[in-house]
C-alpha atoms as a PDB file:
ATOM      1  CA  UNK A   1      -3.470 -19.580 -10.074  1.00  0.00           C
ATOM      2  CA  UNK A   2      -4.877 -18.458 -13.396  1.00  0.00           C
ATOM      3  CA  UNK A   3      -5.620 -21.756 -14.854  1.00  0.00           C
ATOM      4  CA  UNK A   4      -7.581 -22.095 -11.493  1.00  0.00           C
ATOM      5  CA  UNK A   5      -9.331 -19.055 -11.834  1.00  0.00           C
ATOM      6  CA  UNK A   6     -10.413 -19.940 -15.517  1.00  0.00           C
ATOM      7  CA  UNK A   7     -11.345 -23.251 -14.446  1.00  0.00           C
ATOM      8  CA  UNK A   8     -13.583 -21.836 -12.263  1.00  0.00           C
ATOM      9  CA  UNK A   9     -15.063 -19.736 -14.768  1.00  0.00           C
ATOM     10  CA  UNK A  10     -15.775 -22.221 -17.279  1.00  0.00           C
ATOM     11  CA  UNK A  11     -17.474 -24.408 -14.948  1.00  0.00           C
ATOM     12  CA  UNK A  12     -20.025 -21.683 -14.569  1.00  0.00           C
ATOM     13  CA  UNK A  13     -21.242 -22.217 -18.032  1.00  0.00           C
ATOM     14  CA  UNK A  14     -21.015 -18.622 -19.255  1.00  0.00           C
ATOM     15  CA  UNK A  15     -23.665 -16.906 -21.601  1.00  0.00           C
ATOM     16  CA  UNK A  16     -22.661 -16.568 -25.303  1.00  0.00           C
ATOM     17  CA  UNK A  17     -22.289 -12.976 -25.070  1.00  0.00           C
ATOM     18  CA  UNK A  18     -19.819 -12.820 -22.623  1.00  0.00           C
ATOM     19  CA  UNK A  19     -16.421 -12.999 -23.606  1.00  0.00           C
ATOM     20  CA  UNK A  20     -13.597 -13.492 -21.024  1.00  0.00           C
ATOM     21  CA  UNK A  21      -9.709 -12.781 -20.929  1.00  0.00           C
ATOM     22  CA  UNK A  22      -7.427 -13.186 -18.571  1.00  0.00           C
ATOM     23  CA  UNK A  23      -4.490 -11.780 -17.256  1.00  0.00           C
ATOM     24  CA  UNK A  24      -1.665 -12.749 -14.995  1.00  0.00           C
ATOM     25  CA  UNK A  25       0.763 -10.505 -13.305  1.00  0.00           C
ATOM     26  CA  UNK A  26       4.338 -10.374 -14.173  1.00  0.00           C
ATOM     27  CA  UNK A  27       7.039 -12.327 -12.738  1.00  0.00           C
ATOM     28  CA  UNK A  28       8.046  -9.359  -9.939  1.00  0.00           C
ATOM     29  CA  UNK A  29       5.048  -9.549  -8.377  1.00  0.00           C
ATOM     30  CA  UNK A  30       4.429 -11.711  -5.320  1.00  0.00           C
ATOM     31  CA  UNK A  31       3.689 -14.862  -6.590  1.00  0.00           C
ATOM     32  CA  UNK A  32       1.624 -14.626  -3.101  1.00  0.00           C
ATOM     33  CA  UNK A  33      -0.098 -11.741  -1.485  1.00  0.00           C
ATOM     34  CA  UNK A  34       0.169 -12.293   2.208  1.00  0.00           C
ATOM     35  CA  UNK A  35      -0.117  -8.751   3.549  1.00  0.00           C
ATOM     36  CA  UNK A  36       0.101  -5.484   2.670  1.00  0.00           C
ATOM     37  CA  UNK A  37       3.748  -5.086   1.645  1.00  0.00           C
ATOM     38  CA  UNK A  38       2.235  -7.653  -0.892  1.00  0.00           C
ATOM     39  CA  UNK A  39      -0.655  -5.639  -2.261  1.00  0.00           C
ATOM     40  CA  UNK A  40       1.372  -2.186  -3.122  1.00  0.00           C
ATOM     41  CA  UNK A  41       3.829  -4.423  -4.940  1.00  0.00           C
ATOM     42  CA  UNK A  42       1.543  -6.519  -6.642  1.00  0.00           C
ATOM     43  CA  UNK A  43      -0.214  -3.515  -7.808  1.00  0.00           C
ATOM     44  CA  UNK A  44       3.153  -1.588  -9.065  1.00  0.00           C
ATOM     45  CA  UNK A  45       4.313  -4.393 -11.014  1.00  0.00           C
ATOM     46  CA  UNK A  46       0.863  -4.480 -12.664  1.00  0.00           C
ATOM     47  CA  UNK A  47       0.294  -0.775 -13.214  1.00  0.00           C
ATOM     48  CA  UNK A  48       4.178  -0.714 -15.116  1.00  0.00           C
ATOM     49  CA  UNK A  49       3.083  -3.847 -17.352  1.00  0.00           C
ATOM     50  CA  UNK A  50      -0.872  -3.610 -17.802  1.00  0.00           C
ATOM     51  CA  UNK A  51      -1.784  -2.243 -21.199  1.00  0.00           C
ATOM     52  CA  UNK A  52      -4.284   0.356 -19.799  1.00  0.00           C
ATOM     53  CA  UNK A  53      -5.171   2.238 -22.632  1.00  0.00           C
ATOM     54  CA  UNK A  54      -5.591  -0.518 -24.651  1.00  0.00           C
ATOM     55  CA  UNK A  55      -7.946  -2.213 -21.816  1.00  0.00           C
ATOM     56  CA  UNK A  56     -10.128   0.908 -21.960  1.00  0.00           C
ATOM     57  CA  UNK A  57     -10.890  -0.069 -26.009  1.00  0.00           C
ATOM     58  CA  UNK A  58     -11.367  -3.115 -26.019  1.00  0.00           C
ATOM     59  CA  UNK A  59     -13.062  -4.453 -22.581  1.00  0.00           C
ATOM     60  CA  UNK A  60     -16.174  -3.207 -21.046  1.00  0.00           C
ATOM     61  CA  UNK A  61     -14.984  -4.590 -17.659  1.00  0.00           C
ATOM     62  CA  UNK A  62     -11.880  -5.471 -15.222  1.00  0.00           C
ATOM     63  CA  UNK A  63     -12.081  -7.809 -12.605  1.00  0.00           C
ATOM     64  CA  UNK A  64      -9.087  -8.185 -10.128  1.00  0.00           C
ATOM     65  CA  UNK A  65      -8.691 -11.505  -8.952  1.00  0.00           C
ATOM     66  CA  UNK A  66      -7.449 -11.239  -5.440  1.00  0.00           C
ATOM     67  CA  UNK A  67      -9.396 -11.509  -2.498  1.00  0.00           C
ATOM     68  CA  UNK A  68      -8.515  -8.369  -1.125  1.00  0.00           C
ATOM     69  CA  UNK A  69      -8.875  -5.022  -0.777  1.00  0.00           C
ATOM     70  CA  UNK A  70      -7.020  -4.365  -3.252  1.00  0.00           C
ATOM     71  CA  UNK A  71      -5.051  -0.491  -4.466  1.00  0.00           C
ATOM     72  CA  UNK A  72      -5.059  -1.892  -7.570  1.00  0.00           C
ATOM     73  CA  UNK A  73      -8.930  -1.914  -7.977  1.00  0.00           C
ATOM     74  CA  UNK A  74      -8.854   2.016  -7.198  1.00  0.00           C
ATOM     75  CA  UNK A  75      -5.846   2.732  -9.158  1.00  0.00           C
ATOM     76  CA  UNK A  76      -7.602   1.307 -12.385  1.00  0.00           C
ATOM     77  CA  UNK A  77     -10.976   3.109 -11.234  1.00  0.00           C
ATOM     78  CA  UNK A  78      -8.975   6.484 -11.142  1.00  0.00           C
ATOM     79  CA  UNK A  79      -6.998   5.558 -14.802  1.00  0.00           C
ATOM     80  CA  UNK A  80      -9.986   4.701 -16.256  1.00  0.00           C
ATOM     81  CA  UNK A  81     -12.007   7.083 -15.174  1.00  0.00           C
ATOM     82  CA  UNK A  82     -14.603   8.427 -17.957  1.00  0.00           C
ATOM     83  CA  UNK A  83     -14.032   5.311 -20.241  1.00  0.00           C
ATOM     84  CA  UNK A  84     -17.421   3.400 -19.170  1.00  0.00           C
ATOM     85  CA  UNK A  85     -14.827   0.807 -18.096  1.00  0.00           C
ATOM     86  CA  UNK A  86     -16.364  -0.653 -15.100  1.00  0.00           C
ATOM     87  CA  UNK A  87     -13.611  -2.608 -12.429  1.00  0.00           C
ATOM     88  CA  UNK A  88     -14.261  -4.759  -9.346  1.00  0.00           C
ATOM     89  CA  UNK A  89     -12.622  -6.917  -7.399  1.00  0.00           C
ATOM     90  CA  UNK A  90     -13.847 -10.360  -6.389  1.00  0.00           C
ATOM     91  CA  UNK A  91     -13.851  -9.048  -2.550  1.00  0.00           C
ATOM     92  CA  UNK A  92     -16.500  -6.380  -3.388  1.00  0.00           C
ATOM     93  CA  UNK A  93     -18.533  -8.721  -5.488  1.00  0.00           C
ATOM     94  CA  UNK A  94     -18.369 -11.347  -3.159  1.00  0.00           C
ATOM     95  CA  UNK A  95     -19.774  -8.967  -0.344  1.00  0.00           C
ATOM     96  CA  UNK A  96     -22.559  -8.030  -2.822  1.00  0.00           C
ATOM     97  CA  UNK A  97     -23.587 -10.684  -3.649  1.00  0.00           C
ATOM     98  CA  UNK A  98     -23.451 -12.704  -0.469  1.00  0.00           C
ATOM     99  CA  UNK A  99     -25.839 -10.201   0.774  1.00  0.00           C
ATOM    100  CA  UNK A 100     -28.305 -10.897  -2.301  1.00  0.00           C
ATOM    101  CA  UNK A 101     -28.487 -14.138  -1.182  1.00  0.00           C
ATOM    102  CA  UNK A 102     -29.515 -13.695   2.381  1.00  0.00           C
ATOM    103  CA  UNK A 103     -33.132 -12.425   3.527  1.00  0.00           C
ATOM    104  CA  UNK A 104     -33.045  -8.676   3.881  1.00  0.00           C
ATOM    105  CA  UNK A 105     -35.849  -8.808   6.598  1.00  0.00           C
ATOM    106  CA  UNK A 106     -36.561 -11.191   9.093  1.00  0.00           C
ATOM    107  CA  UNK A 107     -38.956 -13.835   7.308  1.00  0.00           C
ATOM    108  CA  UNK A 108     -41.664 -15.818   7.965  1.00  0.00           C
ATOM    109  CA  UNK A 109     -40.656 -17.839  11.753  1.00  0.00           C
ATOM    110  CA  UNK A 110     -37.325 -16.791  11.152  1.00  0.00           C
ATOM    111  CA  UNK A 111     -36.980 -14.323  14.211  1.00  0.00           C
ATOM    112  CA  UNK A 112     -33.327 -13.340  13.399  1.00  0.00           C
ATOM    113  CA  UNK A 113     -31.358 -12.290  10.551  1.00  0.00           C
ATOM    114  CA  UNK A 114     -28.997 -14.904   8.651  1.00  0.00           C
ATOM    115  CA  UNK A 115     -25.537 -13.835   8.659  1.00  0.00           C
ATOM    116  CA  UNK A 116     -22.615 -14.511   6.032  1.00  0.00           C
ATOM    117  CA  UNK A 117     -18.843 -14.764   6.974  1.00  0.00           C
ATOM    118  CA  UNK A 118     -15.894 -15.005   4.942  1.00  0.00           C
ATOM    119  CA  UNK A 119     -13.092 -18.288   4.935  1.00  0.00           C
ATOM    120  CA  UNK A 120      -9.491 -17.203   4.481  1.00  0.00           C
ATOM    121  CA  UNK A 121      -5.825 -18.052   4.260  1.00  0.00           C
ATOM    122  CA  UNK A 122      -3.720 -16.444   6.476  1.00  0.00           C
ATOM    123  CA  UNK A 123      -4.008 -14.693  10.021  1.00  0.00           C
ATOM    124  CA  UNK A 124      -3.257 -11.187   8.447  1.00  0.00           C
ATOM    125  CA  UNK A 125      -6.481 -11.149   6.242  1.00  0.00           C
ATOM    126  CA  UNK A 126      -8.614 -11.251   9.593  1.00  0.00           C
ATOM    127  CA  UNK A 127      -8.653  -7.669  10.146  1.00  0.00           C
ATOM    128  CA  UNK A 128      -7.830  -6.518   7.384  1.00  0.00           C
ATOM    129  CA  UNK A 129     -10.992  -8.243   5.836  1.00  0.00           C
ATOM    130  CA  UNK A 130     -13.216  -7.349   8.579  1.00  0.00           C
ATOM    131  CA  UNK A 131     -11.927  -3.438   8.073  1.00  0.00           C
ATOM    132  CA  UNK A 132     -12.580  -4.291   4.300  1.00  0.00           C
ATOM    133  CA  UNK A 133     -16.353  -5.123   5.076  1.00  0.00           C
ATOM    134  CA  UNK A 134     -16.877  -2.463   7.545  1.00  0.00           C
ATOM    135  CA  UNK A 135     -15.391   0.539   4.823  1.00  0.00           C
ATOM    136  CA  UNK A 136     -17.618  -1.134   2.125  1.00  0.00           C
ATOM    137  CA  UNK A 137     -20.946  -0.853   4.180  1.00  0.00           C
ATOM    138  CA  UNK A 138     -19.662   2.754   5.122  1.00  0.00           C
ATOM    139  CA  UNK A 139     -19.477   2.112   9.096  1.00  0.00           C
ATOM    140  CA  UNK A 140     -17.446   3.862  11.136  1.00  0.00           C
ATOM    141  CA  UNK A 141     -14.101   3.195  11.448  1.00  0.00           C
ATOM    142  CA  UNK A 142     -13.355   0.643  13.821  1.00  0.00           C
ATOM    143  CA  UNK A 143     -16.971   0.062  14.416  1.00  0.00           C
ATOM    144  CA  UNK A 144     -17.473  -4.161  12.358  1.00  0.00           C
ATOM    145  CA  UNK A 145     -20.776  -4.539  14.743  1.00  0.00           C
ATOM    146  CA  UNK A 146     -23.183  -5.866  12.201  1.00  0.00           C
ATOM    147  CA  UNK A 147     -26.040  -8.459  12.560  1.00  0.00           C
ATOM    148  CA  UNK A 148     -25.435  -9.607   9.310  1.00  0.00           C
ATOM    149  CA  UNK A 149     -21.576 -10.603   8.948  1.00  0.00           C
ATOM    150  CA  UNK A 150     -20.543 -13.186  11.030  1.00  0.00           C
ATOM    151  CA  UNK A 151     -16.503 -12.251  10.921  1.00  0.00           C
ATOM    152  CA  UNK A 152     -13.513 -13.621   9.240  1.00  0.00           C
ATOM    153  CA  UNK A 153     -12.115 -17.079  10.069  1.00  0.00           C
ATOM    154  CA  UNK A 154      -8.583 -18.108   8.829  1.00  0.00           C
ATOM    155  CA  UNK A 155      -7.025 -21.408   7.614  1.00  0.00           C
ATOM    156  CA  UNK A 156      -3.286 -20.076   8.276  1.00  0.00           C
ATOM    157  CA  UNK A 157      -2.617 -21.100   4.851  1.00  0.00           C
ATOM    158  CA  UNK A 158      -1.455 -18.543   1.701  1.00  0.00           C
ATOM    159  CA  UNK A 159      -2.806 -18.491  -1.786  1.00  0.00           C
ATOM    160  CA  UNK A 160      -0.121 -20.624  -2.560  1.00  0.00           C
ATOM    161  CA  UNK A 161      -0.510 -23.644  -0.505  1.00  0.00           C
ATOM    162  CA  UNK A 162      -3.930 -23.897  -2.242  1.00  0.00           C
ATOM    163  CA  UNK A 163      -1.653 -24.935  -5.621  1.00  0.00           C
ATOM    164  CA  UNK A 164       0.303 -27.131  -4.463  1.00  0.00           C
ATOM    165  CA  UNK A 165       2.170 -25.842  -1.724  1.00  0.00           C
ATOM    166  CA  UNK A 166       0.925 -28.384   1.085  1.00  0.00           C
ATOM    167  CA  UNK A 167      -0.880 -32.032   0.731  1.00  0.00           C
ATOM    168  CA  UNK A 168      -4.585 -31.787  -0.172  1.00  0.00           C
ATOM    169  CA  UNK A 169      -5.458 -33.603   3.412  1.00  0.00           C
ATOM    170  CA  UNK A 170      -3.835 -30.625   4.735  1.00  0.00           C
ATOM    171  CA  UNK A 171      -5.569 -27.983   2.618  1.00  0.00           C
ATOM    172  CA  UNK A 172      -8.765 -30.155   3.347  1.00  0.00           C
ATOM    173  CA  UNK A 173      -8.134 -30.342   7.136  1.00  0.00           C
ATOM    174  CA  UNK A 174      -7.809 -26.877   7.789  1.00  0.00           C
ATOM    175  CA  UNK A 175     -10.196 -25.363   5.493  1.00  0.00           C
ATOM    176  CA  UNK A 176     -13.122 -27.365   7.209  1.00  0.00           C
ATOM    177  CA  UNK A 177     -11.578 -26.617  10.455  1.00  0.00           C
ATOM    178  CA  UNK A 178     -11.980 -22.848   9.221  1.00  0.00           C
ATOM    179  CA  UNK A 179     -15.003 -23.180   7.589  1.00  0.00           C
ATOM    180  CA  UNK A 180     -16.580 -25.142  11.011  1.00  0.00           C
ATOM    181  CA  UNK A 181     -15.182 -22.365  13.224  1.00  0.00           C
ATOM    182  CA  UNK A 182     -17.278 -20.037  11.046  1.00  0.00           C
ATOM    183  CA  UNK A 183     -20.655 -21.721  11.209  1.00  0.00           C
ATOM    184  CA  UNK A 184     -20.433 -22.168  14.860  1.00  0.00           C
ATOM    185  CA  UNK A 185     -20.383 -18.362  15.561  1.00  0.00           C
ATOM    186  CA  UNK A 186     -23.834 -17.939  14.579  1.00  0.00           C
ATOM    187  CA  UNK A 187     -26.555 -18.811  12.249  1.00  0.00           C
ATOM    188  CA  UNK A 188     -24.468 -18.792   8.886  1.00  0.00           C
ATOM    189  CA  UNK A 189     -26.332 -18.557   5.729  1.00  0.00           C
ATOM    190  CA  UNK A 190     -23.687 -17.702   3.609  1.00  0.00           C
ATOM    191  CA  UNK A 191     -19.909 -18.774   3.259  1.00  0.00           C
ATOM    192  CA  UNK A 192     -17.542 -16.610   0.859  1.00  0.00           C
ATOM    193  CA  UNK A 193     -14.262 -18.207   0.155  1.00  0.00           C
ATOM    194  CA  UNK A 194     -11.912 -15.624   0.987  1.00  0.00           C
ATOM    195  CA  UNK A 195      -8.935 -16.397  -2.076  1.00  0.00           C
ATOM    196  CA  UNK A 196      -8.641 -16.762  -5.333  1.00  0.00           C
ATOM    197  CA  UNK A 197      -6.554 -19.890  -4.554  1.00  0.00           C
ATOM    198  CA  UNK A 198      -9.714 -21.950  -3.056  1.00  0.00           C
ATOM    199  CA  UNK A 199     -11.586 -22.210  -6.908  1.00  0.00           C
ATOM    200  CA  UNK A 200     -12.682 -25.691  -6.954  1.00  0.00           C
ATOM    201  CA  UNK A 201     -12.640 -26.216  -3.571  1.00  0.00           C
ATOM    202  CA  UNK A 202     -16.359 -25.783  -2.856  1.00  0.00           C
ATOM    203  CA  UNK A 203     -17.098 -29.662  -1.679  1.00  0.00           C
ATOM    204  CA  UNK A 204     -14.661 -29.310   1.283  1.00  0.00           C
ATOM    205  CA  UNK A 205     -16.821 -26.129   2.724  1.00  0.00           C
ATOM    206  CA  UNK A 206     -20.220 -27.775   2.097  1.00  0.00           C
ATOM    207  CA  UNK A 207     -18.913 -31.015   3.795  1.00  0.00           C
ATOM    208  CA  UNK A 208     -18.340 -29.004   6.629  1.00  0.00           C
ATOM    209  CA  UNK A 209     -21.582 -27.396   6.582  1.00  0.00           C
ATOM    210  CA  UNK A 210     -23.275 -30.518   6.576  1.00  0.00           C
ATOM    211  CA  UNK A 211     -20.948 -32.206   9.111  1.00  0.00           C
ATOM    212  CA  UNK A 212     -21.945 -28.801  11.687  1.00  0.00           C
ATOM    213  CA  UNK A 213     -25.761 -28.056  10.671  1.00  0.00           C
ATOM    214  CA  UNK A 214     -26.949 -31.267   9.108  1.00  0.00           C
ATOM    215  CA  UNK A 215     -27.567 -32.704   5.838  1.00  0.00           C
ATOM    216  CA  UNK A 216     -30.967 -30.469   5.334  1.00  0.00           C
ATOM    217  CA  UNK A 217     -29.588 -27.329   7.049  1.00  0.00           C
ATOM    218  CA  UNK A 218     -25.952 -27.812   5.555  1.00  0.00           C
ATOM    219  CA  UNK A 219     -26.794 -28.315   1.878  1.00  0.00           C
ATOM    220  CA  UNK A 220     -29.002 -25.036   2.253  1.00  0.00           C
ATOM    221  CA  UNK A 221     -25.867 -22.977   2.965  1.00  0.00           C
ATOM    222  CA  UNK A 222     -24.295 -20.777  -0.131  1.00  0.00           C
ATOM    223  CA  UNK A 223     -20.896 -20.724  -1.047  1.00  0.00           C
ATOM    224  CA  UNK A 224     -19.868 -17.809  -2.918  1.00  0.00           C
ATOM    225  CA  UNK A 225     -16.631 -18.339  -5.272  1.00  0.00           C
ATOM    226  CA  UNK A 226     -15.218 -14.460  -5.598  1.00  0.00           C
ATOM    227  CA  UNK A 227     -14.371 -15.057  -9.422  1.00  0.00           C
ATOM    228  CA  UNK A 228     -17.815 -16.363  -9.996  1.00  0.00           C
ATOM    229  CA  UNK A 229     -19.591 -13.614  -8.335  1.00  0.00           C
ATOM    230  CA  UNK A 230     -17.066 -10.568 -10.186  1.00  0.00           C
ATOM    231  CA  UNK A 231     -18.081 -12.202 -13.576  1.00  0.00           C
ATOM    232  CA  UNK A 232     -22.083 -12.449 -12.846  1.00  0.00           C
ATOM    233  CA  UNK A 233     -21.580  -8.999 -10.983  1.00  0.00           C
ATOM    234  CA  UNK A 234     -19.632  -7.106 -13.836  1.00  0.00           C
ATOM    235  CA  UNK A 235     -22.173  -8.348 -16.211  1.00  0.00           C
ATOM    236  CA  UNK A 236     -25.207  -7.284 -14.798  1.00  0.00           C
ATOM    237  CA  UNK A 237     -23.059  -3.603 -14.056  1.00  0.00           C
ATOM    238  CA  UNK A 238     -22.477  -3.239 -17.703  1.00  0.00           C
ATOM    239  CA  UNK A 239     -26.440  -4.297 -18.716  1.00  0.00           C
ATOM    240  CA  UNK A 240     -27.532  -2.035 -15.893  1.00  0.00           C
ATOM    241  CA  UNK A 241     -25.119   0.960 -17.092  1.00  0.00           C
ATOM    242  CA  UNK A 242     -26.896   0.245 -21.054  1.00  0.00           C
ATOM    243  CA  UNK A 243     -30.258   0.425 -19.512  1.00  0.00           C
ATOM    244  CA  UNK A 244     -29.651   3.268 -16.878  1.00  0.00           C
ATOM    245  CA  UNK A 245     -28.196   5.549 -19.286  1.00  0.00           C
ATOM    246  CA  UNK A 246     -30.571   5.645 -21.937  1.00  0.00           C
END
């Protein structure tokens, strides 16, 4: 899952000034977060192993690599509180950043707004997603009624099966079966892949998109990888906390 996530990274074709480490959690950790059980473990076995104080020295930022909400974004956010340490997780970024992409305001013809959605593994992350989203764009609980976010569609795969768990045609059936579900629910700008697992796995979405809007239409659509979007994100935070506190 790592060497996924740094492939992914690399591909981007990072600016000399960033430097990047990465981090994988120990061995009692899930070796895949499925539901919530899943998160508070994964983020105890981190918090016992994770170097925190030594973090706060020598990184300007933390990105947690699971599509999730994650504890274990707040827990670092609450340890690290007052070191200039900035922390994210590629969920928040993601939602960020898919909104940069969209229009803000009705443009032009266009008479309604674009929406974004979010691709996922298993049936689990649904709500818990769509509560994510709601929370982040501080809505009332229970209330997800939004013109711009489309919902949360499922593959009923885990992280996992995304490394070779299942067959490729498997991972590519469902995830365009997903992704296709999505795009039909309205008019979808934006498509965030909702795990860490799916780095690399752009092509599949965008053949989708193509196969349900068109070759025009389809290659218009953006697909946000998390990790990408935490790295550009975190960067810009930590120019834009330079700049802002001057």
């Amino acid at each position: 899952m790592t060497h996924g996530v740094e492939e992914a990274i690399r591909s981007i074709g990072l600016p000399k000034h960033l430097e990047l480490s990465t981090y994988t959690a120990p061995a009692e950790s899930p070796a895949s977060i499925n539901d919530g059980a899943d998160l508070e473990r994964s983020t105890a076995a981190v918090l016992a192993s994770f170097d925190i104080e030594a973090a706060s020295q020598d990184y300007d930022a933390i990105l947690v690599a699971c599509f999730s909400v994650h504890p274990l974004v707040t827990s670092l956010c609450e340890r690290l509180s007052g070191t200039g340490l900035h922390v994210t997780g590629i969920f928040e970024a993601s939602l960020v950043t898919a909104l940069t992409l969209l229009p803000a305001y009705p443009c032009g013809v266009q008479t309604s707004y674009k929406s974004w959605g979010i691709v996922t593994t298993g049936k689990f992350w649904e709500t818990h997603l769509a509560d994510g989203v709601a929370a982040y764009l501080g809505q009332h609980q229970g209330d997800r009624m939004s013109s711009k976010f489309a919902g949360v569609y499922s593959t009923g795969l885990d992280a996992g099966d995304f490394h070779g768990g299942v067959s490729p045609e498997v991972i590519r059936a469902k995830l365009k079966e997903a992704t296709k579900d999505l795009l039909s629910s309205s008019d979808v700008g934006c498509v965030v892949m909702g795990c860490a697992g799916m780095a690399g796995l752009e092509q599949i979405i965008r053949e989708a998109a193509v196969e349900q809007y068109g070759k025009e239409a389809g290659s218009r659509v953006f697909i946000v990888d998390g990790v990408k979007a935490g790295v550009g994100l975190l960067d810009q935070t930590v120019k834009n906390a330079r700049l802002f506190e001057q």
